[in-house]
PDB file of N, CA and C in Angstrom:
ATOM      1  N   UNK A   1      49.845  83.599   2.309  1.00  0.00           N
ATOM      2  CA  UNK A   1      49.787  83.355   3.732  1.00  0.00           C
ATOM      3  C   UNK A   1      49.689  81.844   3.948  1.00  0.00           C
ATOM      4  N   UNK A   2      50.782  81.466   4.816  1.00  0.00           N
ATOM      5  CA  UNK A   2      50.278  80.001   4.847  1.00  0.00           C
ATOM      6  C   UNK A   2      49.479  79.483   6.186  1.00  0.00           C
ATOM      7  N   UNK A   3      48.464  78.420   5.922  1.00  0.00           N
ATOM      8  CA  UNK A   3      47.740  78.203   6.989  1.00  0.00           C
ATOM      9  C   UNK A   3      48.492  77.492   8.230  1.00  0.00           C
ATOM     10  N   UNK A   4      48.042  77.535   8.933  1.00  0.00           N
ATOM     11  CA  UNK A   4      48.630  77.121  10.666  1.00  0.00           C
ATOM     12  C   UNK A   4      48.395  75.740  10.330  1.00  0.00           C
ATOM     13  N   UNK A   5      47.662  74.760   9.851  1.00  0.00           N
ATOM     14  CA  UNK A   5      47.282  73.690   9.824  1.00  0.00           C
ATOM     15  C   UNK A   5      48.487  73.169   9.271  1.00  0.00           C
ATOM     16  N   UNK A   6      49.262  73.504   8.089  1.00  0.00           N
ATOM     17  CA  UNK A   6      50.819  73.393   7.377  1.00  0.00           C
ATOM     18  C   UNK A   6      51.662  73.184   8.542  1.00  0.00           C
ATOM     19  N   UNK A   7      51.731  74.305   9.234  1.00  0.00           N
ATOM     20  CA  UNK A   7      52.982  74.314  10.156  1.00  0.00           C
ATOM     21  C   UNK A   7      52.811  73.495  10.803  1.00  0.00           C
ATOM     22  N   UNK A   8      51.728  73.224  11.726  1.00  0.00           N
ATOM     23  CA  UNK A   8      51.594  72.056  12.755  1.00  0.00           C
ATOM     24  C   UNK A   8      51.311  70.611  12.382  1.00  0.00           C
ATOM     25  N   UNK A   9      51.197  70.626  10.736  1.00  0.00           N
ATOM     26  CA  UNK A   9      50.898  69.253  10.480  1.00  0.00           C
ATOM     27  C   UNK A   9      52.812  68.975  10.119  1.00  0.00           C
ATOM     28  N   UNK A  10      53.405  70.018   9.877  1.00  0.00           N
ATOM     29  CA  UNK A  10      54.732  69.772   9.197  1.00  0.00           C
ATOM     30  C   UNK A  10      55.749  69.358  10.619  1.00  0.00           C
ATOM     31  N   UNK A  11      55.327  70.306  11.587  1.00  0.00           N
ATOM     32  CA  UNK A  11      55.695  70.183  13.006  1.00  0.00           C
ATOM     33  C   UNK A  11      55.767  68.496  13.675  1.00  0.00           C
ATOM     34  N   UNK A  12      54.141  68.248  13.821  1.00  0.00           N
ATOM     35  CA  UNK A  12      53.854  66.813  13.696  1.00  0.00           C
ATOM     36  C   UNK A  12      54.457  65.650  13.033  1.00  0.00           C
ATOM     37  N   UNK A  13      54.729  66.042  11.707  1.00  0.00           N
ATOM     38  CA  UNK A  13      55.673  64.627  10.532  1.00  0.00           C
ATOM     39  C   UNK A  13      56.487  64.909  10.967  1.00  0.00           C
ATOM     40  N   UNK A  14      57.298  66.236  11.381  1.00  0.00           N
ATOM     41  CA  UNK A  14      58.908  66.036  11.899  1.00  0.00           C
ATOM     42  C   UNK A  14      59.507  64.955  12.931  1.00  0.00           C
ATOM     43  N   UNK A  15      58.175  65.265  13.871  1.00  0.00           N
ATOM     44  CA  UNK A  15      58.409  64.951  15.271  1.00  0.00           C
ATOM     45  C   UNK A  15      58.182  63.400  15.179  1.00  0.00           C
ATOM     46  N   UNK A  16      57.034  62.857  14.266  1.00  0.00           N
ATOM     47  CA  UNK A  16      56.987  61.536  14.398  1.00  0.00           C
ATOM     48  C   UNK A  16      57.542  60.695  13.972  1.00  0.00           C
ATOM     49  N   UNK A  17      58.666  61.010  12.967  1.00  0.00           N
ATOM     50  CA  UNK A  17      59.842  60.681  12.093  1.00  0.00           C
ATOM     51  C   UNK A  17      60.567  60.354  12.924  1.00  0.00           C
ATOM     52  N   UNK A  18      60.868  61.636  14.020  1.00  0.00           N
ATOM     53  CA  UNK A  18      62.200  61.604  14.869  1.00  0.00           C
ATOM     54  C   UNK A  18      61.375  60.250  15.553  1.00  0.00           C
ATOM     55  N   UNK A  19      60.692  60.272  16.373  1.00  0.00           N
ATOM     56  CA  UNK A  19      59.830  59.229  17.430  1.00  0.00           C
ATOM     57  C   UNK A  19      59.923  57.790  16.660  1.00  0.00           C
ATOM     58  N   UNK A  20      59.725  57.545  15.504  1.00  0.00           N
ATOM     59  CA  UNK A  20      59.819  56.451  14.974  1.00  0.00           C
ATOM     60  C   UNK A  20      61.308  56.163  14.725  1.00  0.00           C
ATOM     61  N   UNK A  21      62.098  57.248  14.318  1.00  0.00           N
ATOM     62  CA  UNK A  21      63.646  56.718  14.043  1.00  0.00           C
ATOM     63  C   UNK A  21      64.257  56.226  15.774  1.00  0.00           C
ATOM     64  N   UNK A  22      63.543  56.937  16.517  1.00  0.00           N
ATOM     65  CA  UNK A  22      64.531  56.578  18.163  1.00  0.00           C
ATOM     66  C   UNK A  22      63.564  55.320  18.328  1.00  0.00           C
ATOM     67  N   UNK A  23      62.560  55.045  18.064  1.00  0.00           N
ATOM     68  CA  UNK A  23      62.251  53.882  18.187  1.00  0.00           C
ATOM     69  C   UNK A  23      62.561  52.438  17.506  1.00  0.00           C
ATOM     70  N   UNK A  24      62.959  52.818  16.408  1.00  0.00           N
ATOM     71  CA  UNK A  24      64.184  51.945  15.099  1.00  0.00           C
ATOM     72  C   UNK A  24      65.164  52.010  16.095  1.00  0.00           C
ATOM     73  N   UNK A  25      65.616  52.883  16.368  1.00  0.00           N
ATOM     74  CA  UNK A  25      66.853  52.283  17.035  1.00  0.00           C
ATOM     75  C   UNK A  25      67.359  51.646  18.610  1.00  0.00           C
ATOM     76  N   UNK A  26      66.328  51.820  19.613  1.00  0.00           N
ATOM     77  CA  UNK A  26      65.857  51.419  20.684  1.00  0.00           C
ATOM     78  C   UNK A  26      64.979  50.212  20.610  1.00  0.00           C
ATOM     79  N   UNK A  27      64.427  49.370  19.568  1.00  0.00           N
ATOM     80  CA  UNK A  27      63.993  48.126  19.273  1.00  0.00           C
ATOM     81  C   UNK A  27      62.525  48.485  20.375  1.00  0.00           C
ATOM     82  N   UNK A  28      62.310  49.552  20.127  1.00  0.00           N
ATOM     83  CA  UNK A  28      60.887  49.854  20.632  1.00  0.00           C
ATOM     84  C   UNK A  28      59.768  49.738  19.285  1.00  0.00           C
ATOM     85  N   UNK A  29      59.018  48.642  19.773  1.00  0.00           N
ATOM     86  CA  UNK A  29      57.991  48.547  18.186  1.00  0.00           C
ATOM     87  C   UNK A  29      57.432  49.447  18.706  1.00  0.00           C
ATOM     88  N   UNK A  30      56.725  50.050  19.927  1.00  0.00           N
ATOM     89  CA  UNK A  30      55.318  50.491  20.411  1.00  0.00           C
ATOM     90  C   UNK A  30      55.311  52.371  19.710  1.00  0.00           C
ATOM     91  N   UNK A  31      56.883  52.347  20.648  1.00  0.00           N
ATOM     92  CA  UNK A  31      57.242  54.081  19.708  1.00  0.00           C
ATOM     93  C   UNK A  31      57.887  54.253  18.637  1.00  0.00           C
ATOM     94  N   UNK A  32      58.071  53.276  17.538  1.00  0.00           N
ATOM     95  CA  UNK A  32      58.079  53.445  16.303  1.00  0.00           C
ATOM     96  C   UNK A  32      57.051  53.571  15.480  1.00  0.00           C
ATOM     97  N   UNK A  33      56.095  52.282  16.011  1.00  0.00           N
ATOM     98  CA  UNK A  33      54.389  52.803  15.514  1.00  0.00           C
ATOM     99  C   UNK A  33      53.665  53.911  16.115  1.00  0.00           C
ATOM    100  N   UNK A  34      53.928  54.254  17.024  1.00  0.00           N
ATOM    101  CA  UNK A  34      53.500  55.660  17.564  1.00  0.00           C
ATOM    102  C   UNK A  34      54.113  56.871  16.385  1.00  0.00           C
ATOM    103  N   UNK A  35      55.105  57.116  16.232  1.00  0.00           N
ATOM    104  CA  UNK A  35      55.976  57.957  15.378  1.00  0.00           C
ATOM    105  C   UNK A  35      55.236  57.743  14.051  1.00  0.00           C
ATOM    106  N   UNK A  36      55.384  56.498  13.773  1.00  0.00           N
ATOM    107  CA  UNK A  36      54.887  56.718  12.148  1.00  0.00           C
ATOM    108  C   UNK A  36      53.585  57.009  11.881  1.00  0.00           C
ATOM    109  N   UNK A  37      52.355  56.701  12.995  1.00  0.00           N
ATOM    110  CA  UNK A  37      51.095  57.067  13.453  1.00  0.00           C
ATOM    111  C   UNK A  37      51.333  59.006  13.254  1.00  0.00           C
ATOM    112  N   UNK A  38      52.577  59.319  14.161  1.00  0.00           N
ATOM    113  CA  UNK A  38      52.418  60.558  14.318  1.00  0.00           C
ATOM    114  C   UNK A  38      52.661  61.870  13.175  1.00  0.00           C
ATOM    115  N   UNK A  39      53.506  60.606  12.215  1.00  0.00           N
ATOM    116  CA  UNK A  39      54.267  61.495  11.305  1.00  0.00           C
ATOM    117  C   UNK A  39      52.916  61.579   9.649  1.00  0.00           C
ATOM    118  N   UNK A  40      52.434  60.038  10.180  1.00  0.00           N
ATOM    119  CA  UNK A  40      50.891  59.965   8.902  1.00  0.00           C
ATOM    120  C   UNK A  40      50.355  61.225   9.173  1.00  0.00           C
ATOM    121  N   UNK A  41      49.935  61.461  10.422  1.00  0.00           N
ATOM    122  CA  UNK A  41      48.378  62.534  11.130  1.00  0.00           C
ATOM    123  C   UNK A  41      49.131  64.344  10.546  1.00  0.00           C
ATOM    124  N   UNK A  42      50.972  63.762  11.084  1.00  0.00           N
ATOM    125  CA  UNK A  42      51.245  65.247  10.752  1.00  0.00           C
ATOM    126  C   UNK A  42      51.312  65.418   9.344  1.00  0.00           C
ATOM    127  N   UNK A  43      51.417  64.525   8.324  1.00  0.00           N
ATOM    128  CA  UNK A  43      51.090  64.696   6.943  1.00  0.00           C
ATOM    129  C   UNK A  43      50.241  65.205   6.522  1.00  0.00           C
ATOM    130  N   UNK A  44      48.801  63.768   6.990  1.00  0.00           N
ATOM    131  CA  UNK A  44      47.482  64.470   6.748  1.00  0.00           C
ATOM    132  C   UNK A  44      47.050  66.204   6.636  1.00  0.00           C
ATOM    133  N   UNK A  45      47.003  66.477   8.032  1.00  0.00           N
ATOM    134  CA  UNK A  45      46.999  68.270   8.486  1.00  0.00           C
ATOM    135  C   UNK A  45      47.651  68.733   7.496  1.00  0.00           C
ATOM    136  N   UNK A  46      49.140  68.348   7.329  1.00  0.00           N
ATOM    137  CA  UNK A  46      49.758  69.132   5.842  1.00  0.00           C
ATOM    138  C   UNK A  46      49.418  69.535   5.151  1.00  0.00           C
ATOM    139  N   UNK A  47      48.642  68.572   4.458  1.00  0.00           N
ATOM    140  CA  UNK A  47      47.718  68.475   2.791  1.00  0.00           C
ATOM    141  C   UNK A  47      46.645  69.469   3.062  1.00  0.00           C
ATOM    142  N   UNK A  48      45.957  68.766   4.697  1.00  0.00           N
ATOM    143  CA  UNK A  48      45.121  69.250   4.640  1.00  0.00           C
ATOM    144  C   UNK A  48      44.874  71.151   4.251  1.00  0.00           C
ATOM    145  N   UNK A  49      46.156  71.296   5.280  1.00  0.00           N
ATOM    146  CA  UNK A  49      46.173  73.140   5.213  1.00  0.00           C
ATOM    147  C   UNK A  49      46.684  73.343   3.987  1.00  0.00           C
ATOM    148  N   UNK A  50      47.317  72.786   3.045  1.00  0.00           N
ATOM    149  CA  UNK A  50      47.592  73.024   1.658  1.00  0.00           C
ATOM    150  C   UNK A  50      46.438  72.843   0.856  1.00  0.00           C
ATOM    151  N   UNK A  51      45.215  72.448   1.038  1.00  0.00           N
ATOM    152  CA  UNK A  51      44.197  72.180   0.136  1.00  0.00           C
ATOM    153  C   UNK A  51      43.652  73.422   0.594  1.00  0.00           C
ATOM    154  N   UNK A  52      43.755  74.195   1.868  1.00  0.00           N
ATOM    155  CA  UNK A  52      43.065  75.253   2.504  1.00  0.00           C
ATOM    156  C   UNK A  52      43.311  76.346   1.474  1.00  0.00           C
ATOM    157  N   UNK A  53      44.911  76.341   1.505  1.00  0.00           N
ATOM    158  CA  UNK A  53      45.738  77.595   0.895  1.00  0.00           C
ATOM    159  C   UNK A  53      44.939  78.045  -0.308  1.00  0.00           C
ATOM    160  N   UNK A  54      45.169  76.308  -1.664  1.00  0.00           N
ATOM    161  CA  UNK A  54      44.888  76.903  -2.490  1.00  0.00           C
ATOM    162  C   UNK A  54      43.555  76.929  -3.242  1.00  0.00           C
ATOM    163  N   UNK A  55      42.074  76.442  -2.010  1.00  0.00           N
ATOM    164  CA  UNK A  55      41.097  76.620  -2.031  1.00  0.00           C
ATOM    165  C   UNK A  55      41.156  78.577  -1.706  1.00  0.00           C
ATOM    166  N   UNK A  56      41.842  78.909  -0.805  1.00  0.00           N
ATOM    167  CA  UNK A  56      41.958  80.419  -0.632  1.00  0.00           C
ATOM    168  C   UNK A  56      42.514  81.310  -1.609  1.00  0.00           C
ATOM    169  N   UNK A  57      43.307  80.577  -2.469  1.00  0.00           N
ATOM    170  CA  UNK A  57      44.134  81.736  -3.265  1.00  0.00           C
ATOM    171  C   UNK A  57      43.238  82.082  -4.978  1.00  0.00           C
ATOM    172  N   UNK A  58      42.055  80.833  -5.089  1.00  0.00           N
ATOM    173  CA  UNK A  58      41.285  80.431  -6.020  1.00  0.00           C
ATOM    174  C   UNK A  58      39.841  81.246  -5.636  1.00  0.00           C
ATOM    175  N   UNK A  59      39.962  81.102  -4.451  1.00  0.00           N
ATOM    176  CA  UNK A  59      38.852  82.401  -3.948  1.00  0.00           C
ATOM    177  C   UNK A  59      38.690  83.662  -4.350  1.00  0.00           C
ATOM    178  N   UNK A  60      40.258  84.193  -3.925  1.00  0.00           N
ATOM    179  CA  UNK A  60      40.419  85.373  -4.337  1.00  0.00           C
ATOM    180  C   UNK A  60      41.136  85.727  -5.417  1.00  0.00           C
ATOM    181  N   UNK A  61      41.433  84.893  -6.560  1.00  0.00           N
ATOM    182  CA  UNK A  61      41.515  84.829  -7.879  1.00  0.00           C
ATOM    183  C   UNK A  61      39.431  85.332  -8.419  1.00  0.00           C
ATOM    184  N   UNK A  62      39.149  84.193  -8.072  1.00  0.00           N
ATOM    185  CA  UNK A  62      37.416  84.418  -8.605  1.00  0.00           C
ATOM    186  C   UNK A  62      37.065  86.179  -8.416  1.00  0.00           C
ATOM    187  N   UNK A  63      37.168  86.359  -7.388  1.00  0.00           N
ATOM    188  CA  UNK A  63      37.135  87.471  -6.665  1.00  0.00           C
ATOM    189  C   UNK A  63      37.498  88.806  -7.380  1.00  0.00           C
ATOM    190  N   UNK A  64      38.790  88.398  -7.475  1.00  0.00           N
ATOM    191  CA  UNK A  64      39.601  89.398  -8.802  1.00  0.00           C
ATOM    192  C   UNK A  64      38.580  89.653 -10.077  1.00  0.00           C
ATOM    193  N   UNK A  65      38.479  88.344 -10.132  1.00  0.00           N
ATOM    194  CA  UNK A  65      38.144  88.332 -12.110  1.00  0.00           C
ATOM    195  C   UNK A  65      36.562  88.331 -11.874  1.00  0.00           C
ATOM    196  N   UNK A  66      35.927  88.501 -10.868  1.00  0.00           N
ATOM    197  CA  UNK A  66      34.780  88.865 -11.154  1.00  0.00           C
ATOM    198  C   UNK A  66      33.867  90.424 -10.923  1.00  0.00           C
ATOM    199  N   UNK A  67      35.140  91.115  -9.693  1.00  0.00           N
ATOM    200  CA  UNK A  67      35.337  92.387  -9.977  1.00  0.00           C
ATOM    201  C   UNK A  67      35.435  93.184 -11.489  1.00  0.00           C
ATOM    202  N   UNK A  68      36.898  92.502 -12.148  1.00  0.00           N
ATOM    203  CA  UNK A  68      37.191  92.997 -13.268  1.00  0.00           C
ATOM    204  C   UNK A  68      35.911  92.904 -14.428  1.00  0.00           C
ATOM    205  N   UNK A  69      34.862  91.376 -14.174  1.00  0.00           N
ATOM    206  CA  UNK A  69      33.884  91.371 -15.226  1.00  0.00           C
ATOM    207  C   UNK A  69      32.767  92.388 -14.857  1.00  0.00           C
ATOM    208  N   UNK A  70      32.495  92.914 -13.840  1.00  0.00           N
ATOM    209  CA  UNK A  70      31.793  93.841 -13.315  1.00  0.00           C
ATOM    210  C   UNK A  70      32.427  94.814 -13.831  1.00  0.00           C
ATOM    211  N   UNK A  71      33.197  95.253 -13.569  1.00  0.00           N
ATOM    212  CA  UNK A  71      33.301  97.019 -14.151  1.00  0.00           C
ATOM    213  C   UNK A  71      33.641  96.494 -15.541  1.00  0.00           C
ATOM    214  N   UNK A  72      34.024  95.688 -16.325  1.00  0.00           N
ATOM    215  CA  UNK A  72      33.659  95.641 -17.662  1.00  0.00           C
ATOM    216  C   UNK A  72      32.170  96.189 -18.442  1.00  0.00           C
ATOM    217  N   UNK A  73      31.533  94.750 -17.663  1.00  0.00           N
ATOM    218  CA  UNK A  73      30.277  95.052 -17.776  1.00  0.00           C
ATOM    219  C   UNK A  73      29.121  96.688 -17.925  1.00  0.00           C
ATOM    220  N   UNK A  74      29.801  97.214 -16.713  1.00  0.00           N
ATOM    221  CA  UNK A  74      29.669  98.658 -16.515  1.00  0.00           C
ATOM    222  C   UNK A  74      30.094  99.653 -17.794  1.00  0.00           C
ATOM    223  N   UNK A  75      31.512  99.235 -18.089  1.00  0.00           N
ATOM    224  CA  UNK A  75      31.891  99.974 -18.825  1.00  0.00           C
ATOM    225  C   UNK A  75      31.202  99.964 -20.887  1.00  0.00           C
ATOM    226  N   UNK A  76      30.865  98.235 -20.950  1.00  0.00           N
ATOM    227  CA  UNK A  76      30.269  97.888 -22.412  1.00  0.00           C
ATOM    228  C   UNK A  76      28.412  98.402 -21.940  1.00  0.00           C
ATOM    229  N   UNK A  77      28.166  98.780 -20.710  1.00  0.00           N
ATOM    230  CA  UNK A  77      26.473  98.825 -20.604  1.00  0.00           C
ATOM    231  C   UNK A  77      26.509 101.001 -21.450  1.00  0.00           C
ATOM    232  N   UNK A  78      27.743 101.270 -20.661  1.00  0.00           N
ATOM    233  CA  UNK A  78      27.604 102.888 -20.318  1.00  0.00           C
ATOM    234  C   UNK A  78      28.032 102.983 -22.273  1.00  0.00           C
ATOM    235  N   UNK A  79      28.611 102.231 -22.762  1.00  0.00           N
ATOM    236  CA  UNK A  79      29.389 102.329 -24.473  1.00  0.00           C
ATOM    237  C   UNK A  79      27.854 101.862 -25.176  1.00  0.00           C
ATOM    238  N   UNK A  80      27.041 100.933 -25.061  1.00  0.00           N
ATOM    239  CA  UNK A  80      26.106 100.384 -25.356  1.00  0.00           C
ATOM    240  C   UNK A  80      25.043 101.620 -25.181  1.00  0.00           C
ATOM    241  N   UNK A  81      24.498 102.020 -24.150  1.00  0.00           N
ATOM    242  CA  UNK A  81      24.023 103.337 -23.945  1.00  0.00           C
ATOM    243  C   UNK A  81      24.131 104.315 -25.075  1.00  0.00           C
ATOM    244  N   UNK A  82      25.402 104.922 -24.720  1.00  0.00           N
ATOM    245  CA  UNK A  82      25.904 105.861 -26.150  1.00  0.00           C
ATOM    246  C   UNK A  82      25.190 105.443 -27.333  1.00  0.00           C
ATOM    247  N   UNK A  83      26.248 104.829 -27.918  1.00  0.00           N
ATOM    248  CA  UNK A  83      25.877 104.182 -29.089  1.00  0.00           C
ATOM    249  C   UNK A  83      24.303 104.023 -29.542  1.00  0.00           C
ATOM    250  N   UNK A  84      23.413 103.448 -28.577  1.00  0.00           N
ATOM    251  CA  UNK A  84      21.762 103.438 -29.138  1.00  0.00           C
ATOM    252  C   UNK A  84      21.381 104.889 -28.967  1.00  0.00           C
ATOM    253  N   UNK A  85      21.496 105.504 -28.067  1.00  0.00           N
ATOM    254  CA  UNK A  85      21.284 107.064 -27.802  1.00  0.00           C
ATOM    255  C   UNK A  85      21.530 107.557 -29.006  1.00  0.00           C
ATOM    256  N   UNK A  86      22.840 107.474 -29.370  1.00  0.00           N
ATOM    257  CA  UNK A  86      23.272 108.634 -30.949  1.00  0.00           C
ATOM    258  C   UNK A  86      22.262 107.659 -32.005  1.00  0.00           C
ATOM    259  N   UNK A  87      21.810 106.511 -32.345  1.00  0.00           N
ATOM    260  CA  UNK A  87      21.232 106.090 -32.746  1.00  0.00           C
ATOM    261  C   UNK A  87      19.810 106.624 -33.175  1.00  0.00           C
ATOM    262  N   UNK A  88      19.257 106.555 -32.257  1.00  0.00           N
ATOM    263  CA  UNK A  88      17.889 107.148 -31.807  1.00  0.00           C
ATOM    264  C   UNK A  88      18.129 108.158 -32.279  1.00  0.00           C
ATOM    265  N   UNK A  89      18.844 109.088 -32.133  1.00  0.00           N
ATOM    266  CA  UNK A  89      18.507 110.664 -32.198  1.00  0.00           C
ATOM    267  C   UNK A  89      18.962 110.834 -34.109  1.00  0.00           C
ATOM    268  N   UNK A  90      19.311 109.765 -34.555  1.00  0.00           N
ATOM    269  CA  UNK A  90      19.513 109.975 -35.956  1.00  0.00           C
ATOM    270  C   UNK A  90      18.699 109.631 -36.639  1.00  0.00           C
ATOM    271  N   UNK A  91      18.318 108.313 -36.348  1.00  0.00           N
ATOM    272  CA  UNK A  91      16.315 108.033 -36.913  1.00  0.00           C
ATOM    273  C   UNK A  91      15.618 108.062 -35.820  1.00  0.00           C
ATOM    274  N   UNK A  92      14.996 108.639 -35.614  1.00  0.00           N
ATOM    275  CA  UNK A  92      14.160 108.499 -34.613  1.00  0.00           C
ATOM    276  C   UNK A  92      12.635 107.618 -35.096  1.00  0.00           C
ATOM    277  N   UNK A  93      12.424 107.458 -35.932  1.00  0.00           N
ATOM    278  CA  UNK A  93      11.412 106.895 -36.536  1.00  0.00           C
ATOM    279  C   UNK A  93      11.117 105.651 -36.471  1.00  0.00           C
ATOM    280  N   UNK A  94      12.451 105.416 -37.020  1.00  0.00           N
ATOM    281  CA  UNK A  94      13.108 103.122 -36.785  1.00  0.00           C
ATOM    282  C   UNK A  94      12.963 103.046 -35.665  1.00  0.00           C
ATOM    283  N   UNK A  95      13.847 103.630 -34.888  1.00  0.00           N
ATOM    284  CA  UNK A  95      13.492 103.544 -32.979  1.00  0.00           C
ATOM    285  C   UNK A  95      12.518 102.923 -32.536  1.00  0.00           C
ATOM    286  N   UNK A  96      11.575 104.014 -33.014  1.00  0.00           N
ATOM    287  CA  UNK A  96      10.108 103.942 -32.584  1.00  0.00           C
ATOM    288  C   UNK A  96       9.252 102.370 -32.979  1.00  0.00           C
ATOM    289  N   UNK A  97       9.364 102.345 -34.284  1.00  0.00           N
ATOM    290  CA  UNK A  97       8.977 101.822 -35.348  1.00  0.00           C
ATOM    291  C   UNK A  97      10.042  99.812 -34.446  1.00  0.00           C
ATOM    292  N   UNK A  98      10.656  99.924 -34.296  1.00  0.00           N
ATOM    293  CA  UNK A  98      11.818  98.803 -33.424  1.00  0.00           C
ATOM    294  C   UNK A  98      11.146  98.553 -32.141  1.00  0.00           C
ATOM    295  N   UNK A  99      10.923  99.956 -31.243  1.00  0.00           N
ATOM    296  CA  UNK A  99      10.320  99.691 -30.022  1.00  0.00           C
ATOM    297  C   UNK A  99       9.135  99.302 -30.076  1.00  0.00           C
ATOM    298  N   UNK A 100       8.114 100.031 -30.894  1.00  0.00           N
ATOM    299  CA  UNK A 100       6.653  98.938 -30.664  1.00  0.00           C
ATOM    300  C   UNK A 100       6.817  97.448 -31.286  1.00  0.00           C
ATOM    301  N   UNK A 101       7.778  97.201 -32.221  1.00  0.00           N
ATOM    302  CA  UNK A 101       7.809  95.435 -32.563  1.00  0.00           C
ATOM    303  C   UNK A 101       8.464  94.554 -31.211  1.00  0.00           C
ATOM    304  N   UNK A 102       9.016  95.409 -30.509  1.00  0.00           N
ATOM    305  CA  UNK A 102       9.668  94.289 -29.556  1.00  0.00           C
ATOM    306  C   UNK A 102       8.835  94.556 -28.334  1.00  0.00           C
ATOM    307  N   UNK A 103       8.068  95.652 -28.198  1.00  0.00           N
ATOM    308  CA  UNK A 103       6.803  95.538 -27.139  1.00  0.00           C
ATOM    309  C   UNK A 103       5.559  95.023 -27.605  1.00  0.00           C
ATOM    310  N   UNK A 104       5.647  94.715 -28.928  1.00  0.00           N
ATOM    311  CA  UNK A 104       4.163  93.320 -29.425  1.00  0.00           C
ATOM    312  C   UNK A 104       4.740  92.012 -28.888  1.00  0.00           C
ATOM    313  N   UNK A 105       6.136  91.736 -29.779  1.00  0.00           N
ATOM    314  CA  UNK A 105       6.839  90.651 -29.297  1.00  0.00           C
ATOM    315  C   UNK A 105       6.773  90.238 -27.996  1.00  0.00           C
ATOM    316  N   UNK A 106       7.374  90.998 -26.969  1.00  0.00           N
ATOM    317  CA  UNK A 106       7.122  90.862 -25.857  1.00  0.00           C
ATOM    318  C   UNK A 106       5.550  90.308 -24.921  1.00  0.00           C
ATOM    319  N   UNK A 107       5.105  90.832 -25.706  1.00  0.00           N
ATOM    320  CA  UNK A 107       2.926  90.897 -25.535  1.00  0.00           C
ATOM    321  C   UNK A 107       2.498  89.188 -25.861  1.00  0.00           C
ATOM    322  N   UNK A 108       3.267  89.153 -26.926  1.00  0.00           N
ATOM    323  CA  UNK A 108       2.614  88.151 -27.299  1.00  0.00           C
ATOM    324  C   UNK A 108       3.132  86.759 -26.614  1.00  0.00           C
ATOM    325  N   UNK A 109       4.573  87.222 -26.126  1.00  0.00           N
ATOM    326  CA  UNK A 109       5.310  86.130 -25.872  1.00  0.00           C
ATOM    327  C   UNK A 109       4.622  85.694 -23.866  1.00  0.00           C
ATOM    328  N   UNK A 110       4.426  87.335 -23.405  1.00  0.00           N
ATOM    329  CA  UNK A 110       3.763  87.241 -21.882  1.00  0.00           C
ATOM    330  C   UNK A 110       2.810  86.380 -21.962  1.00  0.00           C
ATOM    331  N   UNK A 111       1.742  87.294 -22.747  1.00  0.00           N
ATOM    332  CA  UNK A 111       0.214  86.543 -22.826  1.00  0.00           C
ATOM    333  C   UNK A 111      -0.269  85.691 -23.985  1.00  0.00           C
ATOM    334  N   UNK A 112       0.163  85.255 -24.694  1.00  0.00           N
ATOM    335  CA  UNK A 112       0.200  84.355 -25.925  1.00  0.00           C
ATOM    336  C   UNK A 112      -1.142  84.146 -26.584  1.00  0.00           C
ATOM    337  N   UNK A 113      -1.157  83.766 -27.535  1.00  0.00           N
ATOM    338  CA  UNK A 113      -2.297  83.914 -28.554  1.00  0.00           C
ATOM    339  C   UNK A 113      -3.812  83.549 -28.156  1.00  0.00           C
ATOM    340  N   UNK A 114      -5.022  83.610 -28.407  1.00  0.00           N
ATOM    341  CA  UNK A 114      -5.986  83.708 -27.778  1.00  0.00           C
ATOM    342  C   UNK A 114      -7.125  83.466 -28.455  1.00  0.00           C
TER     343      UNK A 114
END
């Protein structure tokens, strides 16, 4: 989609081109510098709505790819799941024996030595 700021800045350089060329040729300094005044400003806006665009199209690029890392995410949490589940249920002992070392760990790391 292109921004309105494009068209009317492109609108603008047209017009001040033309305004400065009839002023080149009418030995008018006042509306030749007017024109080229007009055709800078309609540049400017140009860029400007072109910096809009592809500040917008980088948006919704991010957008994309951070959807896609989300249901990744989802999908390695729900595989991760599995996997320790069938785990567990094959030793259940280590599990156990795993879970109270990383809930001391944890203990010690909250409230620290004493």
């Amino acid at each position: 989609m292109v921004d309105t700021d494009r068209i009317v800045g492109a609108a603008k350089e047209l017009g001040g081109k033309v305004q400065g060329a009839a002023g080149d040729l009418t030995g008018s300094s006042r509306s030749s510098v007017e024109g080229r005044y007009r055709e800078a400003e309609g540049r400017a806006q140009d860029i400007y709505g072109q910096a809009k665009d592809t500040l917008r199209d980088v948006a919704d690029n991010v957008q994309d790819y951070a959807g896609e890392a989300y249901d990744r995410g989802g999908h390695y949490l729900r595989d991760g799941g599995r996997a320790v589940g069938s785990r567990v249920e094959e030793n259940p002992f280590i599990a156990l024996v795993i879970a109270g070392a990383v809930g001391y760990g944890l203990a010690l790391l909250l409230h620290g030595r004493r």
